[in-house]
Protein backbone atom coordinates (compact mmCIF):
# COMPACT_ATOMS: atom_id res chain seq x y z
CA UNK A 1 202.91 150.79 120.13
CA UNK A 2 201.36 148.18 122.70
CA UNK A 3 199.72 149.17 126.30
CA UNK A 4 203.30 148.20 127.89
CA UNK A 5 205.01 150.93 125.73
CA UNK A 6 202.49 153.28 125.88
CA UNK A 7 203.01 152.81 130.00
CA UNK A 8 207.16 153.22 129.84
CA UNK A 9 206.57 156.09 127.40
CA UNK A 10 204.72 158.27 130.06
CA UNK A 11 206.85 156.79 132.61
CA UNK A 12 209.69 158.01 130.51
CA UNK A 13 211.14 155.63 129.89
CA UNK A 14 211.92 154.19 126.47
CA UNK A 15 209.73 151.83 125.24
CA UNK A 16 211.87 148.19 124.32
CA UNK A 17 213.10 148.42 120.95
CA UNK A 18 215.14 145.19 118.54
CA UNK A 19 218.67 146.35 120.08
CA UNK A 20 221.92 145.53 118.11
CA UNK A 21 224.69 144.34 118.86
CA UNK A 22 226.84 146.79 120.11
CA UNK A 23 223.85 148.93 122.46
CA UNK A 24 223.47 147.92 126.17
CA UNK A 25 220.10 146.28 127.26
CA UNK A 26 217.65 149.01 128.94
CA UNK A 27 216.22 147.77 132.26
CA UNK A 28 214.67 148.84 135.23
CA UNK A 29 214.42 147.51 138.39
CA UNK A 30 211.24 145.17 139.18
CA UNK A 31 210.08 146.86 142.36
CA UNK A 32 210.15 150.28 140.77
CA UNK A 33 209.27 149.25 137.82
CA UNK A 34 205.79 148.03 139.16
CA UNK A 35 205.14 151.51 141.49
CA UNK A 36 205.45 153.25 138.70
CA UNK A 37 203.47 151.44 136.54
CA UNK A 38 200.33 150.76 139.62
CA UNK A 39 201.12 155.05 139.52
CA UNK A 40 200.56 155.32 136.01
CA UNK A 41 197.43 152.60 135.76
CA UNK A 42 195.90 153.99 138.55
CA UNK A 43 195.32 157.94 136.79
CA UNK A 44 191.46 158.38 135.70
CA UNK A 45 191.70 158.08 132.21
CA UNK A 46 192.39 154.18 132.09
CA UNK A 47 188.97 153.77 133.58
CA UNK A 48 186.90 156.19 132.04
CA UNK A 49 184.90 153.04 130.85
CA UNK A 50 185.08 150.74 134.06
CA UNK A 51 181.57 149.72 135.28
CA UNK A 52 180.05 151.89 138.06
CA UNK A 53 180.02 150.54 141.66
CA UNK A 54 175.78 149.59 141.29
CA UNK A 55 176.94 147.41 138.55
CA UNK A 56 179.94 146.05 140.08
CA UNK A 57 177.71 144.59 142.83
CA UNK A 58 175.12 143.57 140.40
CA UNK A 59 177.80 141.11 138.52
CA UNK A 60 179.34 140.14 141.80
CA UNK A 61 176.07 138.95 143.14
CA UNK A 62 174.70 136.91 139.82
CA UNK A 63 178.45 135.29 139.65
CA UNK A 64 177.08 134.26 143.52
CA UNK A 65 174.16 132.94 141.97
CA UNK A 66 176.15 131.37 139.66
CA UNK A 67 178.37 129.95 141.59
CA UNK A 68 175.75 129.00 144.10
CA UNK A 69 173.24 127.13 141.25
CA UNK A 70 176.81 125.49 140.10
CA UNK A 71 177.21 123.67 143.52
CA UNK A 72 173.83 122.72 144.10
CA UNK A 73 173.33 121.48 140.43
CA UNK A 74 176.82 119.25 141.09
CA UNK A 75 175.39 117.84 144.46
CA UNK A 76 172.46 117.24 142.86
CA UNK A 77 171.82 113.78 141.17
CA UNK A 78 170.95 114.21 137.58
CA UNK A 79 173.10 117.55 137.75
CA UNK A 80 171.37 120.85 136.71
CA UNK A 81 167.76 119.02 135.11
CA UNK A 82 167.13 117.18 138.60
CA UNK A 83 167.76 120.55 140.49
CA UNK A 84 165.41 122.69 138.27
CA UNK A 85 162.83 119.40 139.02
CA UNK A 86 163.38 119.84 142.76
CA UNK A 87 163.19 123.29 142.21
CA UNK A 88 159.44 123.27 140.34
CA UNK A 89 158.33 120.95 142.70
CA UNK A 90 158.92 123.27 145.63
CA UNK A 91 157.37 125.99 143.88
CA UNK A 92 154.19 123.89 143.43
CA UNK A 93 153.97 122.97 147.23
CA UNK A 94 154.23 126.33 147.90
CA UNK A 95 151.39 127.25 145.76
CA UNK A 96 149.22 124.36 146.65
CA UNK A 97 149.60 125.30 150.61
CA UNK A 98 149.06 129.00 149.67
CA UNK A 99 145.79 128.08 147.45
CA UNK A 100 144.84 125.54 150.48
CA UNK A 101 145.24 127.77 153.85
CA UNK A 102 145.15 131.20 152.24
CA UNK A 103 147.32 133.92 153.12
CA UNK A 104 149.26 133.41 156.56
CA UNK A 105 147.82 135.34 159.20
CA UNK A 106 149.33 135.93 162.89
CA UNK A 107 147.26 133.33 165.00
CA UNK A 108 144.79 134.23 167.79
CA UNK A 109 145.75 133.81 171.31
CA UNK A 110 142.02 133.65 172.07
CA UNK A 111 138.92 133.69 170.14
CA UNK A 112 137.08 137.45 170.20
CA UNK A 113 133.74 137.53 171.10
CA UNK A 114 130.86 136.22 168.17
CA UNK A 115 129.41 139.07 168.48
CA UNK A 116 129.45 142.94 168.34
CA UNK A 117 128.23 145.90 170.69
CA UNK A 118 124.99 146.04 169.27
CA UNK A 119 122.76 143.42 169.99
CA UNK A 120 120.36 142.28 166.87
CA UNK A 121 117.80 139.46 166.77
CA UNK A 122 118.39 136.64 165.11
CA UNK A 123 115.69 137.20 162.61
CA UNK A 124 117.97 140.46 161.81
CA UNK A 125 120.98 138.37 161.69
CA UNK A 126 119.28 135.50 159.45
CA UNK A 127 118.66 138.33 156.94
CA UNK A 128 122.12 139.79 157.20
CA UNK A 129 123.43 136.61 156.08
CA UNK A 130 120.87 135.92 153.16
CA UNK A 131 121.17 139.22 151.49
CA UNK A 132 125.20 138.51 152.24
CA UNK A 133 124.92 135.48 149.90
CA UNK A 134 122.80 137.42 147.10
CA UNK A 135 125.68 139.06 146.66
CA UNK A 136 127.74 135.73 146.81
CA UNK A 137 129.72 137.48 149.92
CA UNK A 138 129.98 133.75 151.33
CA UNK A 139 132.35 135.38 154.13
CA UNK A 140 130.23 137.71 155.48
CA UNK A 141 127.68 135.25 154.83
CA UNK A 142 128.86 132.52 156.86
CA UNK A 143 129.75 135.00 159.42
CA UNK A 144 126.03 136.72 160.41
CA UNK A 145 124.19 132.94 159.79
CA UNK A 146 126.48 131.49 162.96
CA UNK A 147 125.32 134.61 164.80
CA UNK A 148 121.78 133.82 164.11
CA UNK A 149 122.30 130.21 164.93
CA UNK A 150 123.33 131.26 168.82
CA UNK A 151 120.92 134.24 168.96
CA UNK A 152 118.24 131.61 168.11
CA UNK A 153 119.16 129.64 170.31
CA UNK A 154 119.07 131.82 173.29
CA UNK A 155 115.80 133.11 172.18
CA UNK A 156 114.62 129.82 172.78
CA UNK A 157 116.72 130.07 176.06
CA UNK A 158 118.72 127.45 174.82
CA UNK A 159 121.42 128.83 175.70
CA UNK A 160 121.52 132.29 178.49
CA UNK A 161 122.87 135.29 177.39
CA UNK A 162 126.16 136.22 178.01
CA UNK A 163 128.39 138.89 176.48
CA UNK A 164 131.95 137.77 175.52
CA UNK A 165 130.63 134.07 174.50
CA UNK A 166 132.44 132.73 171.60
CA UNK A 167 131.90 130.67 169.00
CA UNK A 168 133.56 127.28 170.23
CA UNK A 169 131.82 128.35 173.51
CA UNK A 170 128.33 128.41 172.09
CA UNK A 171 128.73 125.18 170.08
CA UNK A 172 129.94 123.40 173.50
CA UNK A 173 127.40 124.31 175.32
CA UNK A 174 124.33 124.01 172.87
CA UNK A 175 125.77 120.53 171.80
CA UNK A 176 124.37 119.41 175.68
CA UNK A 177 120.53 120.43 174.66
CA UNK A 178 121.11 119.24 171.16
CA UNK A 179 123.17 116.25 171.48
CA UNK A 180 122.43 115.24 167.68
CA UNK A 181 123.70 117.78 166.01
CA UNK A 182 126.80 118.77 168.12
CA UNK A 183 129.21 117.29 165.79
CA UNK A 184 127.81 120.22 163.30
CA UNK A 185 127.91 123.00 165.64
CA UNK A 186 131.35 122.01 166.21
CA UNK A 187 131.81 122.56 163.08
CA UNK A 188 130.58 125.73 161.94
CA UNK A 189 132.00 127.51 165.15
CA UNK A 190 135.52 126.24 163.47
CA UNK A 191 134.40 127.41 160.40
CA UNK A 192 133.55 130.69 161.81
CA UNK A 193 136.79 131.01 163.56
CA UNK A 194 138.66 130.32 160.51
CA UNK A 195 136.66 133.30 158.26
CA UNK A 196 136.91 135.74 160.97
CA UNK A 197 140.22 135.27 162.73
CA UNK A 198 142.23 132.66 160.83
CA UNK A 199 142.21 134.84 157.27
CA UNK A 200 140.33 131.98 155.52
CA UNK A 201 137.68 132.72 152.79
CA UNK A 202 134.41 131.30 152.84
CA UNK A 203 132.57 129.47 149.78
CA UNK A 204 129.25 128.80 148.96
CA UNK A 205 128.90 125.48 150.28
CA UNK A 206 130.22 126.32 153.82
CA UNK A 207 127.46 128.66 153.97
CA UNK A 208 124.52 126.16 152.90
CA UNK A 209 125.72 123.87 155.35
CA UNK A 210 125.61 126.57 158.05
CA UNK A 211 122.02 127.35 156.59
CA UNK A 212 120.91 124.26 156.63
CA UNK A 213 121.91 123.54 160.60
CA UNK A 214 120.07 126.92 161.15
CA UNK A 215 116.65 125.35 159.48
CA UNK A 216 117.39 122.15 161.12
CA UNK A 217 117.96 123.28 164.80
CA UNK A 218 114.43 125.40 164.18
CA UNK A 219 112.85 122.31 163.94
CA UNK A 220 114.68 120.46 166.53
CA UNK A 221 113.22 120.00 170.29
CA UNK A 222 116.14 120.14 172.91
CA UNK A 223 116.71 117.51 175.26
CA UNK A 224 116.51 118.26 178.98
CA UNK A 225 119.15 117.83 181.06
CA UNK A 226 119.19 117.15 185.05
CA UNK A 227 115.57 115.78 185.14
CA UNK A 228 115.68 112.31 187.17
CA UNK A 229 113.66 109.70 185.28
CA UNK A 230 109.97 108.21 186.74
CA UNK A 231 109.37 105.65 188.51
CA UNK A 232 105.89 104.15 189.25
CA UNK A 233 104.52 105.30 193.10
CA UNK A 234 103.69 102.00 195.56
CA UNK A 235 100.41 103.70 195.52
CA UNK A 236 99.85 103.30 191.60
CA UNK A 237 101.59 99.85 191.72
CA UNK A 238 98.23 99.24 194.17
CA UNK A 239 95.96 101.17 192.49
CA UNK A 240 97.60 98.89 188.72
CA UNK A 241 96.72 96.02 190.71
């Protein structure tokens, strides 16, 4: 018996049989006809084996997909190859940028201060950094070397105290006493800024150059700002001739 008889049968009705001759057709009206059988279709046991509603979703949202990748591979020259191309090459921008700036991080509105509460010498700060980079911690590294650059510096009163300085601030104003090198303490103050605020990691080359500016500005002698150049007195001019 087919699903159509087995539905007339419990509708009871009798299910379409070869008729002869001399036997009147059996019908039913179409409008009741299809109540009863939306009644009959709709009873639990015709969908004892219907997917549950989790799975429902799950195969309306890959035909989405589907549909979606279908659109995009049809407005797409070279059809579904050039959009999995497009696709790869996104996915390698996106992991070059990633590899290249690190992992985003909410920006600064200002720089904190360079340094902490506690006040250290730079000497103490110098060996921070050094026993920082035995442990190839280039980070933390890079970090305590700028602070002994600046603490140096104002131990040679290079630079005056002041709490709250930052980096950018320090570099500014020790690049007018050390006018050759302020393209490098430009530099490591950004470099500092980006371990400490901007969620960049530090390697071991940013921290040799750091060391390296600390040795150099050691050995450097400032230049003196303000100081109105000589001039020969009328007196010595007499006394010269």
């Amino acid at each position: 018996m087919t699903a159509a008889g087995a539905v007339l049968s419990r509708l009871g009705a009798a299910p379409l049989l070869p008729r002869t001759g001399d036997e009147p057709p059996v019908t039913i009206p179409r409008d009741p006809a299809r109540e009863a059988a939306e009644r009959e279709l709709s009873k639990p046991m015709y969908h004892e084996n219907d997917p549950g509603l989790f799975q429902r979703a799950l195969d309306r949202f890959w035909g989405w997909v589907d549909d979606l990748f279908s659109a995009a591979s049809g407005a797409t020259p070279g059809g579904g190859l050039g959009l999995l191309v497009i696709v790869l090459a996104v996915l390698l921008l996106a992991a070059a940028l990633w590899w290249r700036l690190g992992t985003p991080h909410r920006a600064a509105t200002s720089a904190p201060a360079l340094f902490d509460d506690r006040p250290r010498s730079a000497a103490e700060h110098r060996a921070a950094s050094e026993a920082h980079a035995d442990r190839a911690q280039w980070t933390q590294a890079v970090q305590e070397r700028m602070r002994a650059v600046v603490r140096a510096l104002e131990e040679r009163a290079l630079l005056d105290p002041r709490p709250g300085r930052t980096a950018d601030e320090a570099a500014a104003e020790a690049g007018r006493t050390l006018p050759a090198h302020t393209d490098r303490l430009r530099s490591a103050a950004h470099a500092f800024d980006d371990v400490t605020y901007g969620g960049r990691t530090a390697d071991e080359a940013a921290y040799l150059r750091l060391a390296e500016l600390d040795r150099d500005l050691q050995n450097t002698r400032p230049v003196l700002t303000g100081a109105a150049p000589t001039t020969p007195s009328s007196s010595s001019q007499g006394a010269a001739e």
